[in-house]
Every structure is written in structure tokens, then in C-alpha cells.
C-alpha atoms as a PDB file:
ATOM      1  CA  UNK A   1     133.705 168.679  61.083  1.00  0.00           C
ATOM      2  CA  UNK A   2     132.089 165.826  59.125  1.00  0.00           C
ATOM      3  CA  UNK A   3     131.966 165.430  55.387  1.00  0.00           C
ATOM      4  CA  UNK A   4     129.385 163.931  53.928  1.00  0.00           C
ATOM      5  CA  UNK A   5     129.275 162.186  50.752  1.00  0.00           C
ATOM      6  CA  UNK A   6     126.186 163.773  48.745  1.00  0.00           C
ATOM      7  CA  UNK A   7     126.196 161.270  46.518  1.00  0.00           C
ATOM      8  CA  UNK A   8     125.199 158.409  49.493  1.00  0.00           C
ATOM      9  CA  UNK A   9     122.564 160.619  51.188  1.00  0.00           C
ATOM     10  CA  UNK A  10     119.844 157.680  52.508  1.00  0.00           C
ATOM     11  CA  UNK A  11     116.662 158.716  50.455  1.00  0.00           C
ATOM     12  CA  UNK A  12     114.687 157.291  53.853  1.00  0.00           C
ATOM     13  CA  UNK A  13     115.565 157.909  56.706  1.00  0.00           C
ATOM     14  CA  UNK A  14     112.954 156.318  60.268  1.00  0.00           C
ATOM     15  CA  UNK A  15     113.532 157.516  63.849  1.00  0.00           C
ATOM     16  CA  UNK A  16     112.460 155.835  67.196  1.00  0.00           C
ATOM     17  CA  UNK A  17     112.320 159.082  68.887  1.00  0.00           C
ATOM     18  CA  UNK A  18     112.608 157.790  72.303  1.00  0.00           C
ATOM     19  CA  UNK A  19     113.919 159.685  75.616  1.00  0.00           C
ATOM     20  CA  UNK A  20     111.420 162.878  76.404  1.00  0.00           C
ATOM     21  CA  UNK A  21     110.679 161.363  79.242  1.00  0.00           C
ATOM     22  CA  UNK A  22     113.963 160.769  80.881  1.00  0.00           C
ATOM     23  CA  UNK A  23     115.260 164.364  79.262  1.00  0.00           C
ATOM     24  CA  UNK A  24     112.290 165.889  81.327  1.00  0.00           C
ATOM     25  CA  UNK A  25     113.020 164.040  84.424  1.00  0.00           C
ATOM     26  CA  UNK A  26     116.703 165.146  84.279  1.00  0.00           C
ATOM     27  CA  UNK A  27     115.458 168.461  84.540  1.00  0.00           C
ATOM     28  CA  UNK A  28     112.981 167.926  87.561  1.00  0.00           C
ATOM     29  CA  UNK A  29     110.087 167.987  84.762  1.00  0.00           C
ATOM     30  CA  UNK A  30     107.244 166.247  83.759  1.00  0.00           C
ATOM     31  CA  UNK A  31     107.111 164.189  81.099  1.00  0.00           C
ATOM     32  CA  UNK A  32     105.039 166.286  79.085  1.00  0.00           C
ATOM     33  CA  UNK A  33     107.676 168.584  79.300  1.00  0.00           C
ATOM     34  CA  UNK A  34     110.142 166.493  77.208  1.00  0.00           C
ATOM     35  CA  UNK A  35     107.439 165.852  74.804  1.00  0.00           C
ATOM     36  CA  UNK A  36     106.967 169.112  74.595  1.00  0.00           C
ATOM     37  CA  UNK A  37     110.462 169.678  73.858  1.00  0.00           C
ATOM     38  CA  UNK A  38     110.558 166.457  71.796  1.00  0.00           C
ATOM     39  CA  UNK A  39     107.606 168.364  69.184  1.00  0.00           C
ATOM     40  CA  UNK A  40     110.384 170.839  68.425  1.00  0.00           C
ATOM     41  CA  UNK A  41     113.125 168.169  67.634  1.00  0.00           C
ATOM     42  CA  UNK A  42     111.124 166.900  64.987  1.00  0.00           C
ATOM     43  CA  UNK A  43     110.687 170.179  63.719  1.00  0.00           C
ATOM     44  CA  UNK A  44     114.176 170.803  63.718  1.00  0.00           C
ATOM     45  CA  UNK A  45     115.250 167.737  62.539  1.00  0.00           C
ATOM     46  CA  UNK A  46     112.987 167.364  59.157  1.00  0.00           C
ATOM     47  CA  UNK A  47     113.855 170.737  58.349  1.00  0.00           C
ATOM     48  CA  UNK A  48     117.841 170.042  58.650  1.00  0.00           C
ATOM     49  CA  UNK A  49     117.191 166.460  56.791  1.00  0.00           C
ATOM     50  CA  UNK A  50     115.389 168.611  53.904  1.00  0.00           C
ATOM     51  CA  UNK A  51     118.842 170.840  53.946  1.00  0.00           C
ATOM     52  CA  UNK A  52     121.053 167.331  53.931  1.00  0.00           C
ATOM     53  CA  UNK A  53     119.129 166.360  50.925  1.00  0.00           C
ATOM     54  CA  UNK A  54     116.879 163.279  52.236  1.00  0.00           C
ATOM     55  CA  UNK A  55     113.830 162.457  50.455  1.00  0.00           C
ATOM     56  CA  UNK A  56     112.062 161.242  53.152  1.00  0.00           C
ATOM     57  CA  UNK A  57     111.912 160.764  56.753  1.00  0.00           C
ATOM     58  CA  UNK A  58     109.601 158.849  59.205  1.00  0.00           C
ATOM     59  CA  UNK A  59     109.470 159.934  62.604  1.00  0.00           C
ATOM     60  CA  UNK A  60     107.903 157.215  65.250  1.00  0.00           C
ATOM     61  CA  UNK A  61     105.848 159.172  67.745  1.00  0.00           C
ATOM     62  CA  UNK A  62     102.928 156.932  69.180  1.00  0.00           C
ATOM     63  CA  UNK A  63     102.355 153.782  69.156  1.00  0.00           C
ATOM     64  CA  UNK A  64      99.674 151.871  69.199  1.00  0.00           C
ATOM     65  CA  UNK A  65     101.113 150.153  72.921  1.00  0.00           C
ATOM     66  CA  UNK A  66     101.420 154.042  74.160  1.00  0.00           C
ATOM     67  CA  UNK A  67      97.144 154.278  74.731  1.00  0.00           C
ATOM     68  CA  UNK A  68      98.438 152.259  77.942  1.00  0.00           C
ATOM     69  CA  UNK A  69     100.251 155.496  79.792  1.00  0.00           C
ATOM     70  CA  UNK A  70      98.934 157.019  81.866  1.00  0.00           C
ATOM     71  CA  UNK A  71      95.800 158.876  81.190  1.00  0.00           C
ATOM     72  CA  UNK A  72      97.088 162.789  81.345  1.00  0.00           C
ATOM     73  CA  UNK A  73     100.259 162.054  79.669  1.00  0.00           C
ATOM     74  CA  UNK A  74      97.934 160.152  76.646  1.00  0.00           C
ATOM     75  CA  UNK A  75      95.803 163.215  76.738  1.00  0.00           C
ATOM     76  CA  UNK A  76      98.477 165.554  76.055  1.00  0.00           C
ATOM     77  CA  UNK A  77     100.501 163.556  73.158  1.00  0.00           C
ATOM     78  CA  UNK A  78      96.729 163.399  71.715  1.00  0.00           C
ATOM     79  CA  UNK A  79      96.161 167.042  72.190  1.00  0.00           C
ATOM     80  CA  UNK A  80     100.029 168.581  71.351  1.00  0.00           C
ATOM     81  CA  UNK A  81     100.639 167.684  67.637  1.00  0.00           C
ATOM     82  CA  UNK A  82      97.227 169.596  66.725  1.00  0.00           C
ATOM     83  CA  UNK A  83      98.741 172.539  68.357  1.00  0.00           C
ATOM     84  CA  UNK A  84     102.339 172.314  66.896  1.00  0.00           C
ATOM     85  CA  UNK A  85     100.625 171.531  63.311  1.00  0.00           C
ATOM     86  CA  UNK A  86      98.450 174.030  63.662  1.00  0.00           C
ATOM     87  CA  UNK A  87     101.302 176.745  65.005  1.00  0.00           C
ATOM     88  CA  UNK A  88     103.611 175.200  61.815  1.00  0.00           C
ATOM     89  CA  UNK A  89     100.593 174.716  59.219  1.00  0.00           C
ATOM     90  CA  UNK A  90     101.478 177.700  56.881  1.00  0.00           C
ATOM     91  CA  UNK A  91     105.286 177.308  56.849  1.00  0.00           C
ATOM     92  CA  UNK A  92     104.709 173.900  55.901  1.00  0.00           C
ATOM     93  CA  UNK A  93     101.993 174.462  52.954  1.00  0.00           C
ATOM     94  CA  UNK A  94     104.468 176.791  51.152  1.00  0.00           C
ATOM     95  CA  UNK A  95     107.205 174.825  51.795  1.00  0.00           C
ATOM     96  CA  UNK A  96     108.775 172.299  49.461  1.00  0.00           C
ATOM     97  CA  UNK A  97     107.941 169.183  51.445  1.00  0.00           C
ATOM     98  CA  UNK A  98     104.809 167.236  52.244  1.00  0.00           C
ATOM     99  CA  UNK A  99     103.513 166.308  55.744  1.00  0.00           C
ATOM    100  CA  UNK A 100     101.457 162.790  56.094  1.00  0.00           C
ATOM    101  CA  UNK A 101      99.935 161.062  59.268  1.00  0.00           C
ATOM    102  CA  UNK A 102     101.026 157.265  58.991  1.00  0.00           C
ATOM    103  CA  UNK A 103      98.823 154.879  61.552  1.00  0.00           C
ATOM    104  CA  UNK A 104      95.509 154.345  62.643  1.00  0.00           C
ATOM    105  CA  UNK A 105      92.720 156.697  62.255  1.00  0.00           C
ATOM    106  CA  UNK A 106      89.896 155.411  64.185  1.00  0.00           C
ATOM    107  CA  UNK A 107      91.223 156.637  67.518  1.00  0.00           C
ATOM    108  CA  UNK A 108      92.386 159.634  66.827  1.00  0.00           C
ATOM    109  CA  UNK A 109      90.767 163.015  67.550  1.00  0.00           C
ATOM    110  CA  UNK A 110      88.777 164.466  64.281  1.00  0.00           C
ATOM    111  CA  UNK A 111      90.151 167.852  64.555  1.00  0.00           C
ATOM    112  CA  UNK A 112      93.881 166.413  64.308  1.00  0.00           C
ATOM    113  CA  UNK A 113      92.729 164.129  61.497  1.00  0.00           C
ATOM    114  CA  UNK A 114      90.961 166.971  59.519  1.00  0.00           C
ATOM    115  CA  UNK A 115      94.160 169.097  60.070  1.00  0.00           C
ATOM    116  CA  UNK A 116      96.405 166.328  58.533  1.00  0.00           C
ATOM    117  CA  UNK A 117      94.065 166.079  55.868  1.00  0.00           C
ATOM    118  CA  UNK A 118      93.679 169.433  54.940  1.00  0.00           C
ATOM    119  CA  UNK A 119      97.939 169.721  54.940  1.00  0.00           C
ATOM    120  CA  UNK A 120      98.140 166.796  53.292  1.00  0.00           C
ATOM    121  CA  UNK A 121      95.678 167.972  50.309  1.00  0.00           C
ATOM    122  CA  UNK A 122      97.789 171.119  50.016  1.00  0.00           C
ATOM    123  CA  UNK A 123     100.933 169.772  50.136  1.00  0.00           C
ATOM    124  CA  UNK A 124     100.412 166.781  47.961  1.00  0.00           C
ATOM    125  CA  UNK A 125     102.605 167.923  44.735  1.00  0.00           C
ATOM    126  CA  UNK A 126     104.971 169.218  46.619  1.00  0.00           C
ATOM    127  CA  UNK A 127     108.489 167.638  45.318  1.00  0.00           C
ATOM    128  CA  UNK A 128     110.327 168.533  48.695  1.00  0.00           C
ATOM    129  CA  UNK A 129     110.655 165.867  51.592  1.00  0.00           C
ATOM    130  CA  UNK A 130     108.338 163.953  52.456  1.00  0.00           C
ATOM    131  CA  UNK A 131     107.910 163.783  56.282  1.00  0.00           C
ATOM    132  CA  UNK A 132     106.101 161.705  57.967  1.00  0.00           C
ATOM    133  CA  UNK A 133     104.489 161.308  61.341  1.00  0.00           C
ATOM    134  CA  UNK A 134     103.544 157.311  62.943  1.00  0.00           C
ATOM    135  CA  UNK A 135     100.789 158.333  65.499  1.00  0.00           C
ATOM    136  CA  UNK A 136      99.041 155.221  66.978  1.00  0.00           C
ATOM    137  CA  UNK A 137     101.200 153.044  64.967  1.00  0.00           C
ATOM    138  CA  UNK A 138     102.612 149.718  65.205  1.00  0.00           C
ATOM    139  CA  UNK A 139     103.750 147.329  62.763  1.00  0.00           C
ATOM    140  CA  UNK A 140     101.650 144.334  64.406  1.00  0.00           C
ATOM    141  CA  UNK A 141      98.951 146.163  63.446  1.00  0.00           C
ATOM    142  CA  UNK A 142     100.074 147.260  59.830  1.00  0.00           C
ATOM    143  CA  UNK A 143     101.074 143.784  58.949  1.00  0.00           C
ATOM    144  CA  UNK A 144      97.892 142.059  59.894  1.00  0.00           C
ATOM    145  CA  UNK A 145      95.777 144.740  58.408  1.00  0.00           C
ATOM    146  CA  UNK A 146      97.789 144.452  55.088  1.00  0.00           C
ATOM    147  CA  UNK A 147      96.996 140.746  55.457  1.00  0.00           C
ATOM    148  CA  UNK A 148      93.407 140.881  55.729  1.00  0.00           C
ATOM    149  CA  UNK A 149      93.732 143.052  52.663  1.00  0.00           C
ATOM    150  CA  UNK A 150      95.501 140.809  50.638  1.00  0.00           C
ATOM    151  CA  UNK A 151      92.871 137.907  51.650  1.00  0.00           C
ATOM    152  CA  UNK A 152      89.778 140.330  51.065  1.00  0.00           C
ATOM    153  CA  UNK A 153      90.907 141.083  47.220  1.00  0.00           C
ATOM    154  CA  UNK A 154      91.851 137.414  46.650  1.00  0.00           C
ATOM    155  CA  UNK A 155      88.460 136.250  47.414  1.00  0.00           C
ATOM    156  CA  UNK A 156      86.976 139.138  45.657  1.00  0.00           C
ATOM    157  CA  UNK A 157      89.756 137.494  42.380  1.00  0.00           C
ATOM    158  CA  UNK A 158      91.260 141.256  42.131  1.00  0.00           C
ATOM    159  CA  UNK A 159      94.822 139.236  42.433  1.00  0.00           C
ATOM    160  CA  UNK A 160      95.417 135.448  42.437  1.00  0.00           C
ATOM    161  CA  UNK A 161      97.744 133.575  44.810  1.00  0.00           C
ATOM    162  CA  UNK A 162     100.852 133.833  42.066  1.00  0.00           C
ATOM    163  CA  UNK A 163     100.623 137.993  42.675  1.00  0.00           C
ATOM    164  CA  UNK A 164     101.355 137.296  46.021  1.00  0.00           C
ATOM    165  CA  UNK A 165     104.930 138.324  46.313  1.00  0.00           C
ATOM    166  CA  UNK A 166     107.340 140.874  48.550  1.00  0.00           C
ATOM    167  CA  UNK A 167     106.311 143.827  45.810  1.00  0.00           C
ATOM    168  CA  UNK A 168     102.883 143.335  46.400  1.00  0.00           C
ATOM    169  CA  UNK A 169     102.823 143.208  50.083  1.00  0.00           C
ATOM    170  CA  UNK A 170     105.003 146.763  50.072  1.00  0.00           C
ATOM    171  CA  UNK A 171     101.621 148.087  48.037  1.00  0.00           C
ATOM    172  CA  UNK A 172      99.601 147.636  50.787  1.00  0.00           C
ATOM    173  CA  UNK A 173     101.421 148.723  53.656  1.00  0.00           C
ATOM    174  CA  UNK A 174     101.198 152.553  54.448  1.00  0.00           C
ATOM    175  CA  UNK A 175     104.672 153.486  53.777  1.00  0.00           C
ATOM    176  CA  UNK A 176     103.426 152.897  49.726  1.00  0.00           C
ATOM    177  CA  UNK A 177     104.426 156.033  48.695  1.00  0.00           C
ATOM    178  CA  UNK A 178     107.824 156.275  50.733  1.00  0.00           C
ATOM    179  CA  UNK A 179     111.003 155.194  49.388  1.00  0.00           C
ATOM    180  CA  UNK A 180     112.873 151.868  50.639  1.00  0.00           C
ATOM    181  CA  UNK A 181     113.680 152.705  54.287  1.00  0.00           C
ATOM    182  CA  UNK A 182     117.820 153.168  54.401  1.00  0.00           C
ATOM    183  CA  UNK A 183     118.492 153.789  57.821  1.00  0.00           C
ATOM    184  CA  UNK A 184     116.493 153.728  61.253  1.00  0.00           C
ATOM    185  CA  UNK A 185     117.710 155.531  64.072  1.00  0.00           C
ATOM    186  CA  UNK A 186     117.192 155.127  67.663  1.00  0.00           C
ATOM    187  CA  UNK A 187     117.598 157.944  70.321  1.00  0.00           C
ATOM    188  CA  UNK A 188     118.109 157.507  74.388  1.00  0.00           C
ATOM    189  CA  UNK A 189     120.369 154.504  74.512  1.00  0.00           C
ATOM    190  CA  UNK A 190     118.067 151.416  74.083  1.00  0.00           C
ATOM    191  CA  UNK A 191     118.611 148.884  71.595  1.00  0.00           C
ATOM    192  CA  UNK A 192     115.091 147.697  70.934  1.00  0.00           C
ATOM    193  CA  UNK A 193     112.940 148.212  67.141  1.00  0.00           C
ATOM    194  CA  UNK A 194     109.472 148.602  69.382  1.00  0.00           C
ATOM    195  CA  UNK A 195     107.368 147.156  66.774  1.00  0.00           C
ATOM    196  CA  UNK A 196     108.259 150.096  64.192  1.00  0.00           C
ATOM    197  CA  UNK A 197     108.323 149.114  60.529  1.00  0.00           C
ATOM    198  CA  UNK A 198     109.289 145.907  60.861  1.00  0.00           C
ATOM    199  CA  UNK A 199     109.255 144.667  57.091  1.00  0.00           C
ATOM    200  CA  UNK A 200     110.566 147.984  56.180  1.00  0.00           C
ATOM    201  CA  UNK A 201     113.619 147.220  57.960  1.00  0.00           C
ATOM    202  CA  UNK A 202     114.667 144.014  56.590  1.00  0.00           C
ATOM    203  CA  UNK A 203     117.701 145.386  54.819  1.00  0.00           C
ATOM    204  CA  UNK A 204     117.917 148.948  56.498  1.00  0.00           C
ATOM    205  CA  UNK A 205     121.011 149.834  58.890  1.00  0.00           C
ATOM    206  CA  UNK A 206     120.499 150.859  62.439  1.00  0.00           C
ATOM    207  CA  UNK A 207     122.064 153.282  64.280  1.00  0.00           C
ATOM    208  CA  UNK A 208     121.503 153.616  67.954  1.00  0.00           C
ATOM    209  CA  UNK A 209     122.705 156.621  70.536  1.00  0.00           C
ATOM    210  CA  UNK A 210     122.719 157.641  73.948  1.00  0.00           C
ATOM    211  CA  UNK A 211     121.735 160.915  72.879  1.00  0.00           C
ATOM    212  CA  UNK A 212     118.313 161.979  74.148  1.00  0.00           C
ATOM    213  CA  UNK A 213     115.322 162.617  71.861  1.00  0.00           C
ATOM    214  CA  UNK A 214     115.040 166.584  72.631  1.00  0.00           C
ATOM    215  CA  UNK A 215     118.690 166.999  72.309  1.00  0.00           C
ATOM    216  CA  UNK A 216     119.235 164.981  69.024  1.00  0.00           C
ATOM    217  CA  UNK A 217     120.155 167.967  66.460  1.00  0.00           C
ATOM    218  CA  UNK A 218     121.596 168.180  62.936  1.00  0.00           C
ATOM    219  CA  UNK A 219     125.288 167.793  63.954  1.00  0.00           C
ATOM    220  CA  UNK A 220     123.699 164.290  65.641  1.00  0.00           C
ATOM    221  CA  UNK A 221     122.020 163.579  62.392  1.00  0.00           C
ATOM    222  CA  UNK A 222     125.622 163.643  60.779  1.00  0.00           C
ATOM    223  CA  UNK A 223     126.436 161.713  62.938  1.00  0.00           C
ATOM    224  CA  UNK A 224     124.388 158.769  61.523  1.00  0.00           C
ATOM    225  CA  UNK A 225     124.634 159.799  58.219  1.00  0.00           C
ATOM    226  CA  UNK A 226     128.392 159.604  58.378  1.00  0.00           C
ATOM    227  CA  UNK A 227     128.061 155.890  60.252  1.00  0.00           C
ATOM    228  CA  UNK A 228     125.805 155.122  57.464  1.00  0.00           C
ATOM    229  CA  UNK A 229     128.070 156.089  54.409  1.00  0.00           C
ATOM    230  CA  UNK A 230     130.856 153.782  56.312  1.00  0.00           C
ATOM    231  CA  UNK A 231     128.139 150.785  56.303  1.00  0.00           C
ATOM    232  CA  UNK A 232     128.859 147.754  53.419  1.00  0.00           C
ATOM    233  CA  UNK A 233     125.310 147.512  52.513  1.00  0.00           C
ATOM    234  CA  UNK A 234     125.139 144.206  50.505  1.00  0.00           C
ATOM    235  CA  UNK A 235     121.842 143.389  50.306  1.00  0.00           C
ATOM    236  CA  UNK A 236     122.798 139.693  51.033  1.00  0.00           C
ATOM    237  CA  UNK A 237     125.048 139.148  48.137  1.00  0.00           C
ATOM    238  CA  UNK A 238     128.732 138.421  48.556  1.00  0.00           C
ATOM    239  CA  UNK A 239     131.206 141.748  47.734  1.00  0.00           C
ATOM    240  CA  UNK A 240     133.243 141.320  44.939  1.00  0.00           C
ATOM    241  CA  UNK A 241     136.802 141.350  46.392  1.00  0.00           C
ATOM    242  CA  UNK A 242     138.400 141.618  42.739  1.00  0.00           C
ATOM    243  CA  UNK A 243     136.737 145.286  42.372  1.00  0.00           C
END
């Protein structure tokens, strides 16, 4: 059994969830079967982060490269989440945590954006977790968008080419509101970031396993925690080998 220190909980924690496909497969499946499967795991998985104590966590679940699939499998990862929401939407709103939709919204079907808002209204001063959901995401996208900002309210003199720093860029990204990201984890084996939060991981540790997306579970969340709490996080300074 692991012990965890409770004292070096990451307050963020991001996950590539990555292998419903190949878990389906396994199984003689279709894909939408995994992803299926996969809907639960994030279920499962923010609920047992919430018991661990993180503040946050950031699933990635479509990105903004995934329109390219093929055209049933797009369909149902469009169509899914405003059934699981939907089956989930109560237990959530008198829950302790808040649910947010982090990506683009102009592709997206109304009815699953109108959901998210209304749960995201609700659960707004909620204290609990904050969990988080990247649907057509990709960090391409974010940066240049956060750009364009930045350029728009120079011209417009709402900031002035000294405000331009690290701090300000992290105001107009949409992980805002989210704590520094601590730790991103990777499920099915590959070793690749996918264009997921790529200035939010500047100083975050990775953790990568061979574990499967639908069969990741708390005891696999430990796992990462634990690898995490043995991590030397220095931030790029030098460790003080007197102390």
C-alpha cells in the first residue's frame, strides 16, 4: 500500500487520457466502446482526486486535431459527454466541486454548450475541485488566440508593451482560474504532450504509463502521486546541498 504525503498533494493535476481505442479493440470492440468506457474513468477518477485532496484536475478529451476521425466515431465523442453530463448533472450541482468546459465553443453542439453553462452557473461557488473538461482543444490554438488578444488590447492602449510579461499571458489563457499545473499524466504508453497545455507545462512533471485510459483507477492515480512526491522540483534553481 502507498502512503501519500498530504502535505505534497499537486493542487493541479492534467491527463492525456489516451488508449479507449486500443482498450476497445482488445476486447473485439469498437472504438466507441472504449470511449464509452473512457466517460466513466473520468468520472471515477475526479471523484477519487476530490477524495486525495487535489484542487483541480484537467482532463484532455478532444482535441482540436480529433474533428479529423472518422465521421461516426466524431459524432459519438460529440454526442456522449451531453449524455454522461446530463446522466451526472445533479450529483455534480450538489456536490462540492465545479465542472467547466475548457476549448473552443464555436463547433460545438448548443445543447452540450447550454448544459455546461447551466452546470457551470450552479456550481460556480462551489469550493470543492475544480474539474475540468478540454473538448476541441489544443494549445496551438489557445496560444495564438491569447496572442491576438494581447495585440487587440494593446492597440486599443488597455496595456502597454512593458505589461507584457509571463503573468499576463497566464490571464488570458483559459486555464485563468486553475492553479499552476503540477503534474500531467499520460495513459496507454506513448510519450508524446499532443499539443495539450503547452505553456502550462513549462515546469510541471510528467508521468507516463502503459496503463490504458478505461483501466486507469485511483490505486493508478497513487501511483503518480507517489512518483510525483519523489520528484526534486526546482523550478530551475540549484538545491541547496548544505540543507
Amino acid at each position: 500500500m502507498i502512503n501519500l504525503d498530504k502535505n505534497r498533494i499537486p493542487k493541479h493535476i492534467a491527463i492525456i487520457c489516451d488508449g479507449n481505442g486500443r482498450w476497445a479493440k482488445k476486447r473485439g470492440m469498437p472504438r466507441t466502446y472504449g470511449h464509452r468506457k473512457g466517460g466513466f474513468t473520468i468520472r471515477d477518477v475526479a471523484r477519487a482526486a476530490n477524495e486525495l485532496g487535489v484542487k483541480a484536475i484537467t482532463f484532455y478529451c478532444f482535441s482540436t486535431e480529433n474533428w479529423n476521425r472518422p465521421a461516426e466515431e466524431v459524432n459519438y465523442l460529440m454526442s456522449a459527454p451531453l449524455r454522461y453530463v446530463k446522466r451526472y448533472k445533479k450529483d455534480v450541482i450538489n456536490s462540492s466541486g465545479s465542472l467547466h468546459l475548457i476549448g473552443r465553443k464555436d463547433r460545438l453542439p448548443k445543447p452540450l454548450l447550454d448544459l455546461f453553462n447551466e452546470i457551470e452557473e450552479a456550481t460556480k461557488d462551489h469550493t470543492g475541485i475544480s474539474v475540468n473538461l478540454c473538448v476541441d482543444y489544443g494549445s496551438y490554438d489557445e496560444l495564438t488566440t491569447a496572442i491576438k488578444n494581447i495585440c487587440k488590447d494593446y492597440k486599443d492602449d488597455k496595456i502597454t508593451l512593458d505589461d507584457i510579461k509571463p503573468e499576463l499571458m497566464n490571464n488570458y489563457l483559459m486555464t485563468k482560474d486553475l492553479p499552476p499545473l503540477d503534474l500531467l499524466i499520460r495513459t496507454s504508453g506513448e510519450y508524446r504532450i499532443s499539443n495539450f497545455l503547452l505553456w502550462q507545462l513549462a515546469y510541471s512533471e510528467l508521468y507516463f504509463t502503459d496503463v490504458l485510459w478505461p483501466d486507469f483507477n485511483k490505486d493508478e492515480l497513487i501511483k503518480a502521486i507517489a512518483d510525483y512526491q519523489g520528484r526534486d522540483r526546482r523550478f530551475g534553481a540549484i538545491k541547496d546541498e548544505n540543507k
